[in-house]
C-alpha atoms as a PDB file:
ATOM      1  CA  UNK A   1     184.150  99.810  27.375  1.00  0.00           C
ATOM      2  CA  UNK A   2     180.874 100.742  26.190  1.00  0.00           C
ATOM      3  CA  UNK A   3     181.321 104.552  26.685  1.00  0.00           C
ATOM      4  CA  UNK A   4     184.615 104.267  25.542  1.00  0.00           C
ATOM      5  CA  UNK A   5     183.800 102.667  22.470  1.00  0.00           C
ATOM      6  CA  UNK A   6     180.541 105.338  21.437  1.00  0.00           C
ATOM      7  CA  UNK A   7     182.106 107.907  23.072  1.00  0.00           C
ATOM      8  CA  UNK A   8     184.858 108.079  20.788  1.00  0.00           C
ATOM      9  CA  UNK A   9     182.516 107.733  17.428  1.00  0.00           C
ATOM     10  CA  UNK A  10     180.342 110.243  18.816  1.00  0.00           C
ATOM     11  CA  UNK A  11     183.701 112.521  19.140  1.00  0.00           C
ATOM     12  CA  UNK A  12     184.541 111.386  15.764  1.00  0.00           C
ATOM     13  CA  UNK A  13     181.198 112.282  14.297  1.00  0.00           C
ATOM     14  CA  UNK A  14     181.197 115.992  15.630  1.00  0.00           C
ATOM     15  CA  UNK A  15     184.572 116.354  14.848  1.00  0.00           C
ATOM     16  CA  UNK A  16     184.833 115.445  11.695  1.00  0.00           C
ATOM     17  CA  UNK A  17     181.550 117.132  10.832  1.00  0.00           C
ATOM     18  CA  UNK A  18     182.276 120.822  11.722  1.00  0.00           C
ATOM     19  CA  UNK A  19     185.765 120.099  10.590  1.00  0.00           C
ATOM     20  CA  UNK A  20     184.313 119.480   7.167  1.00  0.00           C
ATOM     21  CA  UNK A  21     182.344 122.019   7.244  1.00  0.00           C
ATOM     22  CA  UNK A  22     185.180 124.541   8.569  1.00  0.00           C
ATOM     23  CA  UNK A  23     187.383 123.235   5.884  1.00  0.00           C
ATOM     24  CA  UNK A  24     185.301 123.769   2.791  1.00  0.00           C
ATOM     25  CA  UNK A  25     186.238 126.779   1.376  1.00  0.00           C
ATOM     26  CA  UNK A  26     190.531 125.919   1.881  1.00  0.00           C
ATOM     27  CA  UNK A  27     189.232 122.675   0.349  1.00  0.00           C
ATOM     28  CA  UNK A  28     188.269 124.351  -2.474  1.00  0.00           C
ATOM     29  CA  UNK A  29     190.780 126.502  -3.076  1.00  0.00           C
ATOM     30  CA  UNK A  30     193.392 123.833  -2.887  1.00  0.00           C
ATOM     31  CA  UNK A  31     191.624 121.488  -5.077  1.00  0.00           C
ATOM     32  CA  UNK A  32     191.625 124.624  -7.510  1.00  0.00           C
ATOM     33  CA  UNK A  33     195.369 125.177  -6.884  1.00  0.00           C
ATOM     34  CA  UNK A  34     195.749 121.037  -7.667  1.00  0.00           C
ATOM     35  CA  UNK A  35     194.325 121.542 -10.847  1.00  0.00           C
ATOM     36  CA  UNK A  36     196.146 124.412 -12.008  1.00  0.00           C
ATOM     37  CA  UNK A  37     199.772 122.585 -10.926  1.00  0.00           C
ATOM     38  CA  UNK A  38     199.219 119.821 -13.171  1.00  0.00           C
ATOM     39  CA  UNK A  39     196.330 117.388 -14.753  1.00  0.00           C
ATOM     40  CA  UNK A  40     194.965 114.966 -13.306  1.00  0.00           C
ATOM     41  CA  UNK A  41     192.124 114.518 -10.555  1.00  0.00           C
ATOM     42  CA  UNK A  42     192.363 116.588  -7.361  1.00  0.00           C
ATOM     43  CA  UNK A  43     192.271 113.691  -5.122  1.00  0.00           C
ATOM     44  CA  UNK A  44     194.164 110.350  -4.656  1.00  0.00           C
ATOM     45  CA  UNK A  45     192.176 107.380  -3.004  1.00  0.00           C
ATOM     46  CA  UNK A  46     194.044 104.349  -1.864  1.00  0.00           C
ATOM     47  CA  UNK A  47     193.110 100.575  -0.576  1.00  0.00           C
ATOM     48  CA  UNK A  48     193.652 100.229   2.978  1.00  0.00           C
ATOM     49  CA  UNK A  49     192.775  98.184   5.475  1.00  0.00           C
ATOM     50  CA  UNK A  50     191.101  99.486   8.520  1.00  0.00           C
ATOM     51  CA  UNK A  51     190.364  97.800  12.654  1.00  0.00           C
ATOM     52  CA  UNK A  52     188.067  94.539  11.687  1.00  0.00           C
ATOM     53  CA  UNK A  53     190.283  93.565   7.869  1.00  0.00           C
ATOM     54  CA  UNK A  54     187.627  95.259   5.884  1.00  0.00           C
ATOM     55  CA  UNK A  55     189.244  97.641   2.912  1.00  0.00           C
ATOM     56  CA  UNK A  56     188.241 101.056   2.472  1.00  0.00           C
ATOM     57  CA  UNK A  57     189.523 103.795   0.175  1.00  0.00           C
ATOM     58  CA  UNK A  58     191.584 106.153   2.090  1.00  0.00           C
ATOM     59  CA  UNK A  59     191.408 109.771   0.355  1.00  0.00           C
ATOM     60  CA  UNK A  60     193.680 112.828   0.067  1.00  0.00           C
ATOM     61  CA  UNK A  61     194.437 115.640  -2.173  1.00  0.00           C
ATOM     62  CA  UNK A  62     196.721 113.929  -5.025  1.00  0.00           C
ATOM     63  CA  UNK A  63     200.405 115.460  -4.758  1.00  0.00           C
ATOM     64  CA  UNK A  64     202.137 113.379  -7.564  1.00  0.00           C
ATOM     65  CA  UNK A  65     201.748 113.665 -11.455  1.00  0.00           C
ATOM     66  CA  UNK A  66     199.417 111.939 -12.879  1.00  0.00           C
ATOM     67  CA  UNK A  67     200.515 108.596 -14.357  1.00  0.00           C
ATOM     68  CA  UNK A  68     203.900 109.338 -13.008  1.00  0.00           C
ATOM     69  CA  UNK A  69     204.447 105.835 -12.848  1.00  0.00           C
ATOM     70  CA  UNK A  70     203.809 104.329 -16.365  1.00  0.00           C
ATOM     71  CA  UNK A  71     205.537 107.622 -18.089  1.00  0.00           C
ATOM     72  CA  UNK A  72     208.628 106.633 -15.840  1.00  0.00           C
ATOM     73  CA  UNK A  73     211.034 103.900 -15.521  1.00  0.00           C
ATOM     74  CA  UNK A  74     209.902 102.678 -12.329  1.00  0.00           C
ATOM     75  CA  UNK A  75     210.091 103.637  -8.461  1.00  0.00           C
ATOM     76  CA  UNK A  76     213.118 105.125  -6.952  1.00  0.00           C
ATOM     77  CA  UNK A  77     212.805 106.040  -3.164  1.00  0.00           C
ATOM     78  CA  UNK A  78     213.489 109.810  -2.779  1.00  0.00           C
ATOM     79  CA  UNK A  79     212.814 110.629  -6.261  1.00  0.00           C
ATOM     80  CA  UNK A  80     211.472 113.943  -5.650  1.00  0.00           C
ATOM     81  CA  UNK A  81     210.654 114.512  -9.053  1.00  0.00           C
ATOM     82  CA  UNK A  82     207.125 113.001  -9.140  1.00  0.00           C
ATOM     83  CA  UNK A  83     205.632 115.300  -6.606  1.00  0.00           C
ATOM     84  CA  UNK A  84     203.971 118.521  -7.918  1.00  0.00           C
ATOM     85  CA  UNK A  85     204.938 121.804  -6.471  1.00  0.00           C
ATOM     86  CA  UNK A  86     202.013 122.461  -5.003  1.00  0.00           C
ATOM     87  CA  UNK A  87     202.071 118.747  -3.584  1.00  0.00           C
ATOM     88  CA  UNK A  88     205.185 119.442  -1.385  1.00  0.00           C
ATOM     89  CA  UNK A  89     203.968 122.134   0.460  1.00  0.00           C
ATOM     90  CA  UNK A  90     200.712 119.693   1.126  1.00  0.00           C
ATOM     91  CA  UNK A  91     203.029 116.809   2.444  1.00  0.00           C
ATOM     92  CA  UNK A  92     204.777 119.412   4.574  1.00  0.00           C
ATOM     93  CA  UNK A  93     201.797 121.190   6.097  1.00  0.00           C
ATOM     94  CA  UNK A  94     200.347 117.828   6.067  1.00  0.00           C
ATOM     95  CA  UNK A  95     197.021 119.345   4.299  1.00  0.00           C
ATOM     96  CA  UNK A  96     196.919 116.420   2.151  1.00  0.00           C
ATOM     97  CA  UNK A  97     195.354 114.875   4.381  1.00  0.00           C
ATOM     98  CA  UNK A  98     192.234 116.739   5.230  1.00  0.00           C
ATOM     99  CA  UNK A  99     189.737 114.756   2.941  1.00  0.00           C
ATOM    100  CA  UNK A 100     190.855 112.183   5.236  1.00  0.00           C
ATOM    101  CA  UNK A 101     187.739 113.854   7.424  1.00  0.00           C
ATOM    102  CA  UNK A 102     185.446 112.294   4.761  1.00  0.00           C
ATOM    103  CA  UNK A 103     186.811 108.942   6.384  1.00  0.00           C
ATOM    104  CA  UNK A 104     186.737 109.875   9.937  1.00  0.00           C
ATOM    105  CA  UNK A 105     182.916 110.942   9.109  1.00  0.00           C
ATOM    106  CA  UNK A 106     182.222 107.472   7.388  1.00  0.00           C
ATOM    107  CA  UNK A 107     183.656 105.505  10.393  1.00  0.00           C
ATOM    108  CA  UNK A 108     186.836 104.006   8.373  1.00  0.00           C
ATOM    109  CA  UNK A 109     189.407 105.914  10.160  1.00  0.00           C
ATOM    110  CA  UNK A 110     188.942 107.998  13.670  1.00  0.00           C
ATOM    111  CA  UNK A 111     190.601 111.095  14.456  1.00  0.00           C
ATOM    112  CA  UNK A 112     192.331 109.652  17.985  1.00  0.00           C
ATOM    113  CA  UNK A 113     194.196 106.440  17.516  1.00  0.00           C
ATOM    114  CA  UNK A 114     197.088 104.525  15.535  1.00  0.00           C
ATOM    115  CA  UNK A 115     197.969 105.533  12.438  1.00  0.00           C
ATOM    116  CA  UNK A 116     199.198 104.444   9.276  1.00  0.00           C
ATOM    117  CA  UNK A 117     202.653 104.584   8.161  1.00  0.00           C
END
């Protein structure tokens, strides 16, 4: 259990680290592209609770408006019409998700195991 345990950190660690590292430059340019699509700040942080109960902020490259909600009338489940353009493509490719690394680095999250809905 031991190995298991600081195996998988140690996996995490590397992983995460020359993932980051890797990633940088498309990191850049899609935070670049997020700004251009709309205003706003290029990433979205959210409370979640990790293995243990303790919160942490969960981060990803925003793909909604800005303030979508308080300009709106409310929530309406497959209301397309809050995501940005660029923000579909990131839900599809799933590249929202790569500050998620950031996480996976800190010791939140870990690249193998359950995952949120």
């Amino acid at each position: 259990m031991f190995y298991l345990r600081y195996g998988k950190r140690i996996f995490d660690i590397i992983v995460s680290s020359i993932g980051i590292v890797i990633l940088i430059p498309f990191s850049l340019i899609i935070g670049l592209i997020i700004k251009i699509d709309s205003s706003g700040p290029v990433f979205f942080t959210q409370q979640r609770i990790a293995r243990g109960g303790y919160s942490f902020k969960l981060i990803k490259f925003r793909t909604m408006y800005n303030n979508y909600f308080q300009e709106s009338r409310g929530f309406t489940p497959g209301d397309k019409s809050r995501i940005t353009k660029i923000g579909s493509y990131l839900r599809k490719t799933k590249l929202d998700e790569l500050p998620g690394l950031v996480n996976v680095l800190l010791g939140n999250m870990s690249i193998v195991g359950p995952r949120p809905e």
